[in-house]
C-alpha atoms as a PDB file:
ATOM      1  CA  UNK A   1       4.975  -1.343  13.349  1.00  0.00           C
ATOM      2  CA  UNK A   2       5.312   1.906  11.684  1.00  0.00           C
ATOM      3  CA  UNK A   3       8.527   2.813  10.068  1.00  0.00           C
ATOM      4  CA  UNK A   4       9.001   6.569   8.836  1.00  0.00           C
ATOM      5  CA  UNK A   5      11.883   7.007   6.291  1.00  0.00           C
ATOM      6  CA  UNK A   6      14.271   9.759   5.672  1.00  0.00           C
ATOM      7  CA  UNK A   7      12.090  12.711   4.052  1.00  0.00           C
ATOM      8  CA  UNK A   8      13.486  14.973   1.449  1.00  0.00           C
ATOM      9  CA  UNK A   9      12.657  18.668   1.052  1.00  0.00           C
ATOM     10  CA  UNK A  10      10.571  17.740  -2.329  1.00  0.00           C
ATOM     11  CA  UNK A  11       8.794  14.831  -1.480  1.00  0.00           C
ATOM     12  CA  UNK A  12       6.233  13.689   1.461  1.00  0.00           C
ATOM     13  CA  UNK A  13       6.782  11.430   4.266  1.00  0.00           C
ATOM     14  CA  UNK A  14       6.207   7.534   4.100  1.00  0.00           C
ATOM     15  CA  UNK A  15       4.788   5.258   6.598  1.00  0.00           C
ATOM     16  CA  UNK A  16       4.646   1.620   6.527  1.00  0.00           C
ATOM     17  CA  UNK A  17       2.873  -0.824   8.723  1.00  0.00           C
ATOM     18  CA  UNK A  18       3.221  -4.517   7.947  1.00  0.00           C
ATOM     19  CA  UNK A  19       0.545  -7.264   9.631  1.00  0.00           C
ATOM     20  CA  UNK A  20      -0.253 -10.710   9.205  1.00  0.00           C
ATOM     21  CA  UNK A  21      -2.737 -10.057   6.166  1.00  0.00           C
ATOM     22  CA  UNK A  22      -2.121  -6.618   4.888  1.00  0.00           C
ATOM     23  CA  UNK A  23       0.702  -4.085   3.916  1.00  0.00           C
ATOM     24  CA  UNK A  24      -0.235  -0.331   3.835  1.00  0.00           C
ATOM     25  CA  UNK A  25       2.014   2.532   2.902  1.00  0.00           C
ATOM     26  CA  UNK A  26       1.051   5.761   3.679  1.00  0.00           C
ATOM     27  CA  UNK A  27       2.232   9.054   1.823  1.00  0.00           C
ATOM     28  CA  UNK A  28       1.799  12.692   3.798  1.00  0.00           C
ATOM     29  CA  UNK A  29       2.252  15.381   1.432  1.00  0.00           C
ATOM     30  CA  UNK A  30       1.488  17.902   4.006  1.00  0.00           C
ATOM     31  CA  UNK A  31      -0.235  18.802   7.312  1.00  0.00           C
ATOM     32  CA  UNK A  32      -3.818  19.819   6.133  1.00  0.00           C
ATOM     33  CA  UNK A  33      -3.650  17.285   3.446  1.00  0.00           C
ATOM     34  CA  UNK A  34      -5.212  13.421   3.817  1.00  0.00           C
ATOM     35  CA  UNK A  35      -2.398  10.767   3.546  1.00  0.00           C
ATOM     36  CA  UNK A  36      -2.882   8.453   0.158  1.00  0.00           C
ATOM     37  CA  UNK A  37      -2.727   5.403   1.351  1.00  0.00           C
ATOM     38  CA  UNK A  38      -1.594   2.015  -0.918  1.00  0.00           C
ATOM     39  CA  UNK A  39      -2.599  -1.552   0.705  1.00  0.00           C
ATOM     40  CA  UNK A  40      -1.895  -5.097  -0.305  1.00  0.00           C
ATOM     41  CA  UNK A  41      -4.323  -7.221   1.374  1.00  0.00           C
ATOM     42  CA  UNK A  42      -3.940 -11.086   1.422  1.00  0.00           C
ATOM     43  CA  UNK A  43      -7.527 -12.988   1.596  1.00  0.00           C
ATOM     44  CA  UNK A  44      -7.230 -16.572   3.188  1.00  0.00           C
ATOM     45  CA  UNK A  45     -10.122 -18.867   3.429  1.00  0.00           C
ATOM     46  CA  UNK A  46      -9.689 -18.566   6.978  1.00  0.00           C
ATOM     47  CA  UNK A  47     -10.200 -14.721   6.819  1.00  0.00           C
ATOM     48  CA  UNK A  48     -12.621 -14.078   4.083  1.00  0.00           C
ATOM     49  CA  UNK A  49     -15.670 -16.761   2.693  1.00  0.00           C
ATOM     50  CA  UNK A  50     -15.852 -14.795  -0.504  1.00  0.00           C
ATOM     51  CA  UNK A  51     -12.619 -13.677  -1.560  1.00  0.00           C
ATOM     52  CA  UNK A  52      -9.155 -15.409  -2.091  1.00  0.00           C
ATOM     53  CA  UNK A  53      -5.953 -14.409  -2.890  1.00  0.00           C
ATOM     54  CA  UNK A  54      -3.634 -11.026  -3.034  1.00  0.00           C
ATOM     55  CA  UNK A  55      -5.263  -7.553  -3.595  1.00  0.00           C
ATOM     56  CA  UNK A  56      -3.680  -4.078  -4.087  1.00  0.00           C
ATOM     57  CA  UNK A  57      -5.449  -0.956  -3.498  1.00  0.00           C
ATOM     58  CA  UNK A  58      -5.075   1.819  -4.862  1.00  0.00           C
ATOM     59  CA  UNK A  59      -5.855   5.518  -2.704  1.00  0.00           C
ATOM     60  CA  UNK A  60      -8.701   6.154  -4.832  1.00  0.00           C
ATOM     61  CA  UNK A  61     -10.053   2.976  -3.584  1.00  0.00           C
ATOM     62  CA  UNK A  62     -10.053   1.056  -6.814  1.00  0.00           C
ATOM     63  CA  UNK A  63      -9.421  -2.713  -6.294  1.00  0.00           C
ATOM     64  CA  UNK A  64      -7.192  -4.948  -8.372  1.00  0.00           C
ATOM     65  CA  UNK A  65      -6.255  -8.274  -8.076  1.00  0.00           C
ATOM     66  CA  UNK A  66      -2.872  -9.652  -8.157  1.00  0.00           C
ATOM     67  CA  UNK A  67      -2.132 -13.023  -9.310  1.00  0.00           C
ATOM     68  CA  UNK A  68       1.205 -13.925  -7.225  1.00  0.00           C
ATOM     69  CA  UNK A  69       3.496 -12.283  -5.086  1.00  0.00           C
ATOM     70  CA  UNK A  70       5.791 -11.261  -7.649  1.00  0.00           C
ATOM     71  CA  UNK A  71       2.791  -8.903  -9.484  1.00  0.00           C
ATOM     72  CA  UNK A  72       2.314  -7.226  -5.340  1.00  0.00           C
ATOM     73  CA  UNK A  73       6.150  -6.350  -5.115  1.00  0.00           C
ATOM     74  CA  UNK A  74       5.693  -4.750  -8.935  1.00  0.00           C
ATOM     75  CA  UNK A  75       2.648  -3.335  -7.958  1.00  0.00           C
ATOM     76  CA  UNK A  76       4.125  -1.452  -4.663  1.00  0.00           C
ATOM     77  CA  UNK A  77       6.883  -0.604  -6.850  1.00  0.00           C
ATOM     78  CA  UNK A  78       5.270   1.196  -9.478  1.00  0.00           C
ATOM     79  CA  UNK A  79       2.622   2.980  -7.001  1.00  0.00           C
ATOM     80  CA  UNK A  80       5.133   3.874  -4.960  1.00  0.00           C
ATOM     81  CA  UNK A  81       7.207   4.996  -7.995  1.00  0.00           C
ATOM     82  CA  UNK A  82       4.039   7.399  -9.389  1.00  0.00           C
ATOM     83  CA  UNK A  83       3.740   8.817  -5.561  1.00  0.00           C
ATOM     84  CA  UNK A  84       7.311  10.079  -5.111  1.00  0.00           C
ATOM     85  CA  UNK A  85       8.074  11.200  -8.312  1.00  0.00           C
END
């Protein structure tokens, strides 16, 4: 389910799509330019033999592990906050 939110002449359009086992927010800064994407990505032991837990990623692609739900809702928080301002 995408969701696109009220865009402002300064800043780019957001997307969000929320599934079982992932969250990812996209930002388009403009029409010839790739979106930066942010995901939070839960690993179950039903999904994933080798990993466990909550992930963010950041557009650059680096992974880092979050240690409860609280640290993904900071984590989408400040991203988000860096992207828009």
């Amino acid at each position: 389910m995408a969701e696109e939110h009220p865009r402002s002449t300064l800043g780019p359009l957001v997307y969000f799509w929320i599934f079982n086992d992932k969250i990812i927010i996209d930002f388009h800064t403009g029409p010839n330019y790739p979106p930066a994407q942010l995901i939070i990505r839960l690993y179950a032991s039903r999904n994933s033999h080798f990993k466990q837990g909550i992930y963010g990623y950041m557009p650059d692609g680096y992974e880092m592990p979050l240690a409860s739900v609280d640290e993904a809702v900071e984590f989408i928080a400040t991203q988000c906050g860096k992207r828009l301002a």
